[in-house]
C-alpha atoms as a PDB file:
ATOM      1  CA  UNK A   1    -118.478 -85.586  20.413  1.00  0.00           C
ATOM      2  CA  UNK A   2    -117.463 -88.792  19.628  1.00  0.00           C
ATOM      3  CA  UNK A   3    -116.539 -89.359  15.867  1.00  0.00           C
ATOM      4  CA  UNK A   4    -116.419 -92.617  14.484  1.00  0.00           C
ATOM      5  CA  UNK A   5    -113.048 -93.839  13.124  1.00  0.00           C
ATOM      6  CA  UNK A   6    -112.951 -93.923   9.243  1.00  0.00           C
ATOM      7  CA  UNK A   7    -116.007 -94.840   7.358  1.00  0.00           C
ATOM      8  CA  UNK A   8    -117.316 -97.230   9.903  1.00  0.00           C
ATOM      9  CA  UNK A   9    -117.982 -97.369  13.379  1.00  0.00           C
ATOM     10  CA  UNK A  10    -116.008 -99.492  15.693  1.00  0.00           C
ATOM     11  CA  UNK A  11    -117.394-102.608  17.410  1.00  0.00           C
ATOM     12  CA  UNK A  12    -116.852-100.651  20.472  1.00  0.00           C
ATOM     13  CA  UNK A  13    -118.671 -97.736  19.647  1.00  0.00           C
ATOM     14  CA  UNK A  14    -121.127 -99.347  18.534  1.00  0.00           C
ATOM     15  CA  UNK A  15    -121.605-101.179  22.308  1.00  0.00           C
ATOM     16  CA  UNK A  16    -121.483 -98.081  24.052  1.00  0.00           C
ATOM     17  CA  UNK A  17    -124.052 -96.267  21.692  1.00  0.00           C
ATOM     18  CA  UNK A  18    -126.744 -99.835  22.179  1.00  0.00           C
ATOM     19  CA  UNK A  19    -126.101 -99.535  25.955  1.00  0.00           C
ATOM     20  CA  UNK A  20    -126.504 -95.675  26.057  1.00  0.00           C
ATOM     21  CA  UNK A  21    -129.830 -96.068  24.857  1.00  0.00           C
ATOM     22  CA  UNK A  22    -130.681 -98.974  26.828  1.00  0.00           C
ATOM     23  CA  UNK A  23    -130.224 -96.593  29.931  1.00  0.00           C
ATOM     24  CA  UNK A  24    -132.901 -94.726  28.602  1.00  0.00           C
ATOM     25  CA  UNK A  25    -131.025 -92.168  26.680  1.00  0.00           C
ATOM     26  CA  UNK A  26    -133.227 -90.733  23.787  1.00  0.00           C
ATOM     27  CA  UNK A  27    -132.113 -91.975  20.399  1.00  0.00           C
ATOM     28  CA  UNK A  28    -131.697 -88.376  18.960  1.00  0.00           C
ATOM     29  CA  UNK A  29    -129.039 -87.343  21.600  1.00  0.00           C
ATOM     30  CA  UNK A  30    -127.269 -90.751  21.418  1.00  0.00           C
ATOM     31  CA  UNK A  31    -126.688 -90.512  17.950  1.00  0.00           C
ATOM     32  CA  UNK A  32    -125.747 -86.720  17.764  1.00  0.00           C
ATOM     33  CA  UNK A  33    -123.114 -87.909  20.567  1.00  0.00           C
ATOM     34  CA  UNK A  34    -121.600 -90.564  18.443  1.00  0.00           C
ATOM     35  CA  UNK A  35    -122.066 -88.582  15.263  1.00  0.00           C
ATOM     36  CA  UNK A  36    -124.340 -91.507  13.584  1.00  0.00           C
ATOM     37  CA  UNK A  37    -127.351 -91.470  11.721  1.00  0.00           C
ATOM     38  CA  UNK A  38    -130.266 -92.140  13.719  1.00  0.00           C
ATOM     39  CA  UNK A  39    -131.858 -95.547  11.411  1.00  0.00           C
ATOM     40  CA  UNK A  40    -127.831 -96.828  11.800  1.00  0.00           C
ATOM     41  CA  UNK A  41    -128.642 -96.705  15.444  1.00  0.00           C
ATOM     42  CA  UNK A  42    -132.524 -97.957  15.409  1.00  0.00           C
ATOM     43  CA  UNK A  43    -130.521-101.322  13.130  1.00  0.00           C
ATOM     44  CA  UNK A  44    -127.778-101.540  15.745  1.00  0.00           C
ATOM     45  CA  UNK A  45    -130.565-101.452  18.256  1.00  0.00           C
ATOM     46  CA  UNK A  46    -132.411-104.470  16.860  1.00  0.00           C
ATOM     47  CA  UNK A  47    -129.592-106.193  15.858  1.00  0.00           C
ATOM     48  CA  UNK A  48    -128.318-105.934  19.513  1.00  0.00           C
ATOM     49  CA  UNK A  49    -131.762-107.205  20.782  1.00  0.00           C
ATOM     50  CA  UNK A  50    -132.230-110.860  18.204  1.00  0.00           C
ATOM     51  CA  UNK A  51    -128.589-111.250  18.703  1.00  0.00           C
ATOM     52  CA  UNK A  52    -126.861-109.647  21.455  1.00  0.00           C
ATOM     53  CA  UNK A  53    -123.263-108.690  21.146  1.00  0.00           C
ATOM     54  CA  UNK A  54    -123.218-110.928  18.185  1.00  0.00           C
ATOM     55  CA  UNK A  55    -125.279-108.420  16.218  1.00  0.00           C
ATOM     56  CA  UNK A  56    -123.138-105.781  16.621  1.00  0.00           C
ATOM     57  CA  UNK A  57    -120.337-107.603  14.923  1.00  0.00           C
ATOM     58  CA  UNK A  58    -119.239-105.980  11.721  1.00  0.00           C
ATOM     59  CA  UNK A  59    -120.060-108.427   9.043  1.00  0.00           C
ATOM     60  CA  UNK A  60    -117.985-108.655   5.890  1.00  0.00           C
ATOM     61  CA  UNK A  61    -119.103-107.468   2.752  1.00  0.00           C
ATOM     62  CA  UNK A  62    -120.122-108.558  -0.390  1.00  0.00           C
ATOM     63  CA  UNK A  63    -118.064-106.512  -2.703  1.00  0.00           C
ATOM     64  CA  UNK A  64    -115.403-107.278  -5.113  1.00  0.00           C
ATOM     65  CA  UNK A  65    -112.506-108.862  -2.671  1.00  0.00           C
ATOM     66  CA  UNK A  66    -109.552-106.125  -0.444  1.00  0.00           C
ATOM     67  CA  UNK A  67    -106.373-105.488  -2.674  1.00  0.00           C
ATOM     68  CA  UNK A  68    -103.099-106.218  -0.924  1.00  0.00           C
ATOM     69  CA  UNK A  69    -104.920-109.189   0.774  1.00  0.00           C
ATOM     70  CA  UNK A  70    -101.605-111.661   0.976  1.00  0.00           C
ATOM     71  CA  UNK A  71     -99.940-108.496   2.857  1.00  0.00           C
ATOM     72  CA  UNK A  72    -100.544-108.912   6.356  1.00  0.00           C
ATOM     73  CA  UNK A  73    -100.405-106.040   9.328  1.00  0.00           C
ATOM     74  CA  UNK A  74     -97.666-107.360  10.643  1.00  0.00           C
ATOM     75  CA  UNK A  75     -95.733-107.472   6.951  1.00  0.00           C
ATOM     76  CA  UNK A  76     -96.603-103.499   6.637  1.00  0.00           C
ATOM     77  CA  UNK A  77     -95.428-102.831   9.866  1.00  0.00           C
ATOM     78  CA  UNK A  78     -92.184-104.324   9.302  1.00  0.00           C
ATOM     79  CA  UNK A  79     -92.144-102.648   6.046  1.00  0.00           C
ATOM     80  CA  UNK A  80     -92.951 -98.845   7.784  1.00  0.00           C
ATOM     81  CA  UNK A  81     -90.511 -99.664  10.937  1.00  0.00           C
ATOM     82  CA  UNK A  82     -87.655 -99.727   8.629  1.00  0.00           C
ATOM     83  CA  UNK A  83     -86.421 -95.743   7.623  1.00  0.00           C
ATOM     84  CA  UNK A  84     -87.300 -95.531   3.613  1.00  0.00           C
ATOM     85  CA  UNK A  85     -83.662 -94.595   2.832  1.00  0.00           C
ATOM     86  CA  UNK A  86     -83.213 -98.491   3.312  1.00  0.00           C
ATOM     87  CA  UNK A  87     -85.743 -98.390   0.148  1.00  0.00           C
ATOM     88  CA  UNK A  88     -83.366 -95.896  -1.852  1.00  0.00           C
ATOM     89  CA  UNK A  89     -85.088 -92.597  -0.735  1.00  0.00           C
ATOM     90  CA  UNK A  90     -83.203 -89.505   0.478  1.00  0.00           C
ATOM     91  CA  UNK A  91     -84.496 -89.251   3.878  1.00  0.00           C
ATOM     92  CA  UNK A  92     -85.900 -91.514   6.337  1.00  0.00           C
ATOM     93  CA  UNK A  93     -89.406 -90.676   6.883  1.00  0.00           C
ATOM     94  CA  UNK A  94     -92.310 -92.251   4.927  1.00  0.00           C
ATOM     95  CA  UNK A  95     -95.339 -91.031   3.132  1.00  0.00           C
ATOM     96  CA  UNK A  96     -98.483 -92.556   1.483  1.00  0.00           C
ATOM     97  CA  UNK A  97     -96.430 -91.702  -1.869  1.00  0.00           C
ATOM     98  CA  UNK A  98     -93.167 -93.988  -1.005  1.00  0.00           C
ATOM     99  CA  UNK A  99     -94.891 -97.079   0.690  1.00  0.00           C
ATOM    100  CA  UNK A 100     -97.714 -97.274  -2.362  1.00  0.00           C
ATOM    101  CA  UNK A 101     -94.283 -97.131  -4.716  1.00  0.00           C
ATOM    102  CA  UNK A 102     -92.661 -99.277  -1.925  1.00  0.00           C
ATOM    103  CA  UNK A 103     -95.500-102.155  -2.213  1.00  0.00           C
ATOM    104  CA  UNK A 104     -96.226-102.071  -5.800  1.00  0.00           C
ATOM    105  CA  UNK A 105     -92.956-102.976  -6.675  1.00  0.00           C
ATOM    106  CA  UNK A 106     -92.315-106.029  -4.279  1.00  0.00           C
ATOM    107  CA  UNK A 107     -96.052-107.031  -4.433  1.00  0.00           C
ATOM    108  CA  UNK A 108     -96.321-106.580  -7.586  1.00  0.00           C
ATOM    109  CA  UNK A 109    -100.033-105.167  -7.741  1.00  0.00           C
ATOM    110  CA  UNK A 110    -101.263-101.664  -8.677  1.00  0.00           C
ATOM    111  CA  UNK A 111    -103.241 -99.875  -5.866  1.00  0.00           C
ATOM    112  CA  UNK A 112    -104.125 -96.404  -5.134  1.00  0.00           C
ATOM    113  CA  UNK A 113    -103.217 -93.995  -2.197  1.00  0.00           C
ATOM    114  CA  UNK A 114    -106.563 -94.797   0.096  1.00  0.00           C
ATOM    115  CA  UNK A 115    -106.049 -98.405  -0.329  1.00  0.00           C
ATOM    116  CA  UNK A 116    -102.497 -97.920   1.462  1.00  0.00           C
ATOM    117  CA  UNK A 117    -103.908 -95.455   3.945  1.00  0.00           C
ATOM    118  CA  UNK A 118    -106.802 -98.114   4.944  1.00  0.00           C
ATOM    119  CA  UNK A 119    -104.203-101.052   5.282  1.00  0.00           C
ATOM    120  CA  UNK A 120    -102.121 -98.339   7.688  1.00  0.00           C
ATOM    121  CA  UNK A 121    -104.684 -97.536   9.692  1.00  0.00           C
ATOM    122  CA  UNK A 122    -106.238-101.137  10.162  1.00  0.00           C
ATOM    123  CA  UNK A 123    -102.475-102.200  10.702  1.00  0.00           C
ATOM    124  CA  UNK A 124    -102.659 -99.461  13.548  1.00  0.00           C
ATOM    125  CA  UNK A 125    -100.308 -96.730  12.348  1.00  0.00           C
ATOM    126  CA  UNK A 126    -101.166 -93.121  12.176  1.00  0.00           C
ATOM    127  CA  UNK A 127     -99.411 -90.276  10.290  1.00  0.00           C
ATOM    128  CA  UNK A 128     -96.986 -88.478  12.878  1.00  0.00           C
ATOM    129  CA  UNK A 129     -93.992 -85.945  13.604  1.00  0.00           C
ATOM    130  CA  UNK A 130     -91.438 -87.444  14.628  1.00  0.00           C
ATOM    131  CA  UNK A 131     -89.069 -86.592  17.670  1.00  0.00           C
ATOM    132  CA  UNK A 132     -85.880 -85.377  17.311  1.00  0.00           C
ATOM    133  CA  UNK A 133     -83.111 -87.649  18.157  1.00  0.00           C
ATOM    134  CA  UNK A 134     -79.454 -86.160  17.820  1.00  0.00           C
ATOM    135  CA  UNK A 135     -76.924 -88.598  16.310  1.00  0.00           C
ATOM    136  CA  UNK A 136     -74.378 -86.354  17.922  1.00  0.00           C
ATOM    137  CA  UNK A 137     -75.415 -87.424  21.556  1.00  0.00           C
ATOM    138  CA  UNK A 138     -72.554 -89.470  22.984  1.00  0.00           C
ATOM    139  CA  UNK A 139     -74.648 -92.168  25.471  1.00  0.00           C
ATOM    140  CA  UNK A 140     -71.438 -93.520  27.299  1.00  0.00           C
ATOM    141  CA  UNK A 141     -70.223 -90.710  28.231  1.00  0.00           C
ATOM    142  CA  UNK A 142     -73.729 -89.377  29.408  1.00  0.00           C
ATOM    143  CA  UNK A 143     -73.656 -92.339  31.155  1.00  0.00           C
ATOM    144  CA  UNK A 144     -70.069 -91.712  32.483  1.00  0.00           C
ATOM    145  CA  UNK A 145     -71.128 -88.150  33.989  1.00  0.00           C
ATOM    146  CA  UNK A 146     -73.990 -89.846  35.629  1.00  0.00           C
ATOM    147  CA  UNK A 147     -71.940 -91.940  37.807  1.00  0.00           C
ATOM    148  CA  UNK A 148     -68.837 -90.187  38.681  1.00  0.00           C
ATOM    149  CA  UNK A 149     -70.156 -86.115  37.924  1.00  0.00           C
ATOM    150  CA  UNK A 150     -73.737 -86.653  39.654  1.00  0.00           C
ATOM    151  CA  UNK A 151     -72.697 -88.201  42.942  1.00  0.00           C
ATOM    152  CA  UNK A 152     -70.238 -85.417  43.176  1.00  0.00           C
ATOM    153  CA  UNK A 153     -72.472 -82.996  42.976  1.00  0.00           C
ATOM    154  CA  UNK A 154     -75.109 -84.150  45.098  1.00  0.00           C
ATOM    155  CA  UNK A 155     -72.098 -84.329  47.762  1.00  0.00           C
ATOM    156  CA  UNK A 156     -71.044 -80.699  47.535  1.00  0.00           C
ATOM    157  CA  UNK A 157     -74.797 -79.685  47.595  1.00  0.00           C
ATOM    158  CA  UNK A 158     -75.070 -81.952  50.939  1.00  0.00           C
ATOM    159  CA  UNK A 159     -71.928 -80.709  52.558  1.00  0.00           C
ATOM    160  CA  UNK A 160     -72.159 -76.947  52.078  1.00  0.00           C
ATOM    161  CA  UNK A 161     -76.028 -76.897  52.635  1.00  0.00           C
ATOM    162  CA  UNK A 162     -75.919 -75.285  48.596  1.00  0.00           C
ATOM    163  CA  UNK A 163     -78.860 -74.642  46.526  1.00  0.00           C
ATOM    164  CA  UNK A 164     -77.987 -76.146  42.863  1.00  0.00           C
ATOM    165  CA  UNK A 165     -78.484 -74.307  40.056  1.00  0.00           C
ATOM    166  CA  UNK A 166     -78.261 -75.350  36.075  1.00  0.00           C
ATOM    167  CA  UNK A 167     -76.957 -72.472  33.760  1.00  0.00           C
ATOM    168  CA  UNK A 168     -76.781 -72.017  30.480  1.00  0.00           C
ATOM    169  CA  UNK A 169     -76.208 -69.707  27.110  1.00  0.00           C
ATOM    170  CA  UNK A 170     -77.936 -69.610  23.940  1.00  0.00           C
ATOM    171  CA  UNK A 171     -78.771 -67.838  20.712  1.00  0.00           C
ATOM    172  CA  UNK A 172     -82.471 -67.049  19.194  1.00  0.00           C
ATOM    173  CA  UNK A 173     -81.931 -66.024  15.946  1.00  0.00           C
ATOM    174  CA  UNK A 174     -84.368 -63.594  14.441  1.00  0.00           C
ATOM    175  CA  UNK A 175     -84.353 -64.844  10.979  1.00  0.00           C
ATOM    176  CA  UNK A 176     -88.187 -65.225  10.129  1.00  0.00           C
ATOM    177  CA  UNK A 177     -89.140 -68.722   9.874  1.00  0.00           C
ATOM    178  CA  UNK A 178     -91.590 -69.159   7.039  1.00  0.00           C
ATOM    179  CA  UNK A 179     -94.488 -71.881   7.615  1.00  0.00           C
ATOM    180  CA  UNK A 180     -96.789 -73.032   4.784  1.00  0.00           C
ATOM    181  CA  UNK A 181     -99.640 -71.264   3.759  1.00  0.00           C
ATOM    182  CA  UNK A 182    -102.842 -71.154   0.788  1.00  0.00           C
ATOM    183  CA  UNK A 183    -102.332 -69.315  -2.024  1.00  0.00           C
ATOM    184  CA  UNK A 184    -103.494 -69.544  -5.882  1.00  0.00           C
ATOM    185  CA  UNK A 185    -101.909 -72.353  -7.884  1.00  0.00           C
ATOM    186  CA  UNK A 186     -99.461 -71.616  -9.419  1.00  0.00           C
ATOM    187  CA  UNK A 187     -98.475 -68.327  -8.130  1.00  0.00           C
ATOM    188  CA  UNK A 188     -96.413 -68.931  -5.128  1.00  0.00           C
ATOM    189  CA  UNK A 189     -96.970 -66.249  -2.738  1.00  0.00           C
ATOM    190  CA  UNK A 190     -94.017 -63.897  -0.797  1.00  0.00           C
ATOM    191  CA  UNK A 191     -93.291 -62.680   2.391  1.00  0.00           C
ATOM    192  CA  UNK A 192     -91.143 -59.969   3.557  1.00  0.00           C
ATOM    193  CA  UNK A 193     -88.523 -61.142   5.937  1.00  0.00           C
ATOM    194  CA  UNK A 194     -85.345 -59.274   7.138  1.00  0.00           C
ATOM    195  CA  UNK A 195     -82.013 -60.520   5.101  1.00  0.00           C
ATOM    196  CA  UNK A 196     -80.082 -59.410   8.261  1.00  0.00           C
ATOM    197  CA  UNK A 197     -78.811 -62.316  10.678  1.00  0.00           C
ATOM    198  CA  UNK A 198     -79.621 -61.282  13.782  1.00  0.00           C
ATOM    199  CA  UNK A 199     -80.009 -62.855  17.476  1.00  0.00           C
ATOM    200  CA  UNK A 200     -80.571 -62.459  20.764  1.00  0.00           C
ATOM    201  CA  UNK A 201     -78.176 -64.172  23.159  1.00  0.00           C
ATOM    202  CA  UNK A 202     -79.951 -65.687  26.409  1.00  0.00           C
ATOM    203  CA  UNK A 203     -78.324 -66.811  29.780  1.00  0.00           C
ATOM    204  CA  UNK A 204     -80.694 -68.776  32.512  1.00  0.00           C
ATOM    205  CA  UNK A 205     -80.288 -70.595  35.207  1.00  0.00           C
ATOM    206  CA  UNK A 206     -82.454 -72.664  36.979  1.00  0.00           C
ATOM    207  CA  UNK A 207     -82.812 -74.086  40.155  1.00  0.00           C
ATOM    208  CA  UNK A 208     -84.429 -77.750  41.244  1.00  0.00           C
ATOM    209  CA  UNK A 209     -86.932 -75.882  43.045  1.00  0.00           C
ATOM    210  CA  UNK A 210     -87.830 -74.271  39.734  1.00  0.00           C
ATOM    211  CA  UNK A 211     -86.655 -70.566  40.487  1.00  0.00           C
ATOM    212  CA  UNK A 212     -85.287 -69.251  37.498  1.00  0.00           C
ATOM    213  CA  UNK A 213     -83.227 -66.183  36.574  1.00  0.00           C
ATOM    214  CA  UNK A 214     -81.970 -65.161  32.974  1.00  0.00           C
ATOM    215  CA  UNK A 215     -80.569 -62.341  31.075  1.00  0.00           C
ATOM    216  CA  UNK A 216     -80.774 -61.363  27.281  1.00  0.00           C
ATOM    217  CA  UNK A 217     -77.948 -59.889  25.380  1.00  0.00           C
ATOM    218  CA  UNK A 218     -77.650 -58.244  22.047  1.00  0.00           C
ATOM    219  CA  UNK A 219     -73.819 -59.090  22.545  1.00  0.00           C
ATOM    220  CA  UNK A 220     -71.754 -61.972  22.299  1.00  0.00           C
ATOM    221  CA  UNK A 221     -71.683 -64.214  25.435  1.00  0.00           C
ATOM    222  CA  UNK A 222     -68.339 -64.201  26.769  1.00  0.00           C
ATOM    223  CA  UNK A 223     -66.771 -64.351  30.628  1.00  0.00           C
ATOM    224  CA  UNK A 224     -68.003 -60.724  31.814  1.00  0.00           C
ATOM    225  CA  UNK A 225     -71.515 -61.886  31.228  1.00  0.00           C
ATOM    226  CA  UNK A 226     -71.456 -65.050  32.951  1.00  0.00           C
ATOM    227  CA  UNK A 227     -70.368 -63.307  35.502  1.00  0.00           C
ATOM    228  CA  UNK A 228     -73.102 -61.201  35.939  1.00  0.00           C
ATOM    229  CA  UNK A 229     -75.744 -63.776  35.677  1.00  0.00           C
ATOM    230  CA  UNK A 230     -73.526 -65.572  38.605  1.00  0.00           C
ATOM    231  CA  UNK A 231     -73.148 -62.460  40.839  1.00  0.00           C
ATOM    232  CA  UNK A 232     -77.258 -62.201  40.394  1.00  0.00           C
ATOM    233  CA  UNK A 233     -77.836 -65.719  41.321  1.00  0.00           C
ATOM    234  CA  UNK A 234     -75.674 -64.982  44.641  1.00  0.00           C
ATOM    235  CA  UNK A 235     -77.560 -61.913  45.696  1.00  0.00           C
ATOM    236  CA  UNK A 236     -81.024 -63.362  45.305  1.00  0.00           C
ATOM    237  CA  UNK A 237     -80.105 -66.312  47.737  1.00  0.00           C
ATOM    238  CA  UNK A 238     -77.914 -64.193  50.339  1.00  0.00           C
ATOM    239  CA  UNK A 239     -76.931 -66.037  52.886  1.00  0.00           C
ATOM    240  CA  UNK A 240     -76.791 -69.447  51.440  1.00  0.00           C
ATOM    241  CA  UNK A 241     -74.543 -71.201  49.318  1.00  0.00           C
ATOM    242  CA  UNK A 242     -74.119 -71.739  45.466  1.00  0.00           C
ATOM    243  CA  UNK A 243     -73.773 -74.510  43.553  1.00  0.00           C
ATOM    244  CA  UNK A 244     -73.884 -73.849  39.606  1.00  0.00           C
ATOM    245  CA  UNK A 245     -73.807 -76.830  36.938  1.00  0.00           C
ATOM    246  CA  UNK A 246     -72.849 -75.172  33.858  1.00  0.00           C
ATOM    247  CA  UNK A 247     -72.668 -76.811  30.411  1.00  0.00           C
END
């Protein structure tokens, strides 16, 4: 189904619906496909035939005028491309909440939350999770590794005929993480979980022809396990030799 976007249909939408039925698509179906009213479609219809594409413009209407009006798109996306702990909150991700607080202050207006969602979406933002992106990563010397480590590698794997295999060690911990849920206001609800901080230590290795063999462990990693996963690695490719990247 194809849902309109907000409380309007788009000018596109509304093309595709007038042309649908101009292939001799019955009205009914068209408009249960684009999830619109079937007289909205009979008006686009005739607006489409006295005026063409021109009809099917969205006109503007004759309500009181848009709050926020002197803010343009490109102003609110500045605004939203900047983290909000620039604006004196704690973290850097925005919500309706901060950027209506955000606005009000330097605009000096009063405006409610769907008058701030409407001005993100028309300025083309949408309400996302972001990825994560560790401040700990060390980009020159990731770039170092590429250009003296890499060729190496790829040298030894040429030389010796090797199959190249990536290993590495982990822990899952099986403390219970707790999502949100609905519950009665007011009476926040509880869930048993284990106090106990447990884990499961995992070893894997994988090849670049996506073979991959791994090994849990209720046990610290330490040498003697590595050394198993290796000794594994060499009996399921007898014959040939090993090359192992480990972290």
């Amino acid at each position: 189904m194809v849902m309109c976007q907000g409380r309007y249909a788009t000018f596109d939408i509304r093309v595709r619906a007038v042309e649908a039925v101009a292939r001799g698509l019955a009205v009914g179906q068209v408009a249960d496909t684009f999830n619109i009213d079937r007289s909205t479609l009979f008006r686009w219809v005739h607006n489409y035939q006295a005026d063409g594409h021109d009809g099917l413009q969205r006109k503007a209407g004759s309500g009181r005028p848009r709050v926020l009006e002197d803010l343009t798109e490109e102003e609110l996306r500045q605004i939203v491309l900047f983290p909000a702990s620039d604006f004196g909150y704690e973290t850097d991700l925005w919500t309706v909440g901060r950027l209506q607080q955000v606005i009000e202050e330097f605009c000096e207006v009063k405006l409610s939350k769907n008058t701030v969602w409407r001005r993100l979406r028309d300025a083309g933002l949408t309400y996302q999770k972001p990825e994560r992106q560790y401040f700990e990563v060390d980009e020159k010397a990731r770039q170092q590794w590429l250009r003296t480590e890499v060729p190496h590698i790829r040298r030894t794997v040429r030389k010796f005929r090797a199959i190249l295999y990536f290993q590495d060690e982990s822990n899952v911990s099986l403390t219970a993480f707790l999502g949100k849920t609905w519950a009665m206001c007011g009476q926040t609800p509880r869930v048993p979980v284990t106090g106990k901080r447990g884990g499961v230590s995992a070893m894997s290795a994988l090849s670049g022809q996506g073979r991959l063999l791994f090994r849990l462990c209720d046990i610290r990693l330490c040498s003697e396990e590595v050394i198993y996963i290796l000794d594994h690695i060499v009996m399921f490719i007898k014959g040939r030799n090993l090359s192992v990247v480990k972290d």
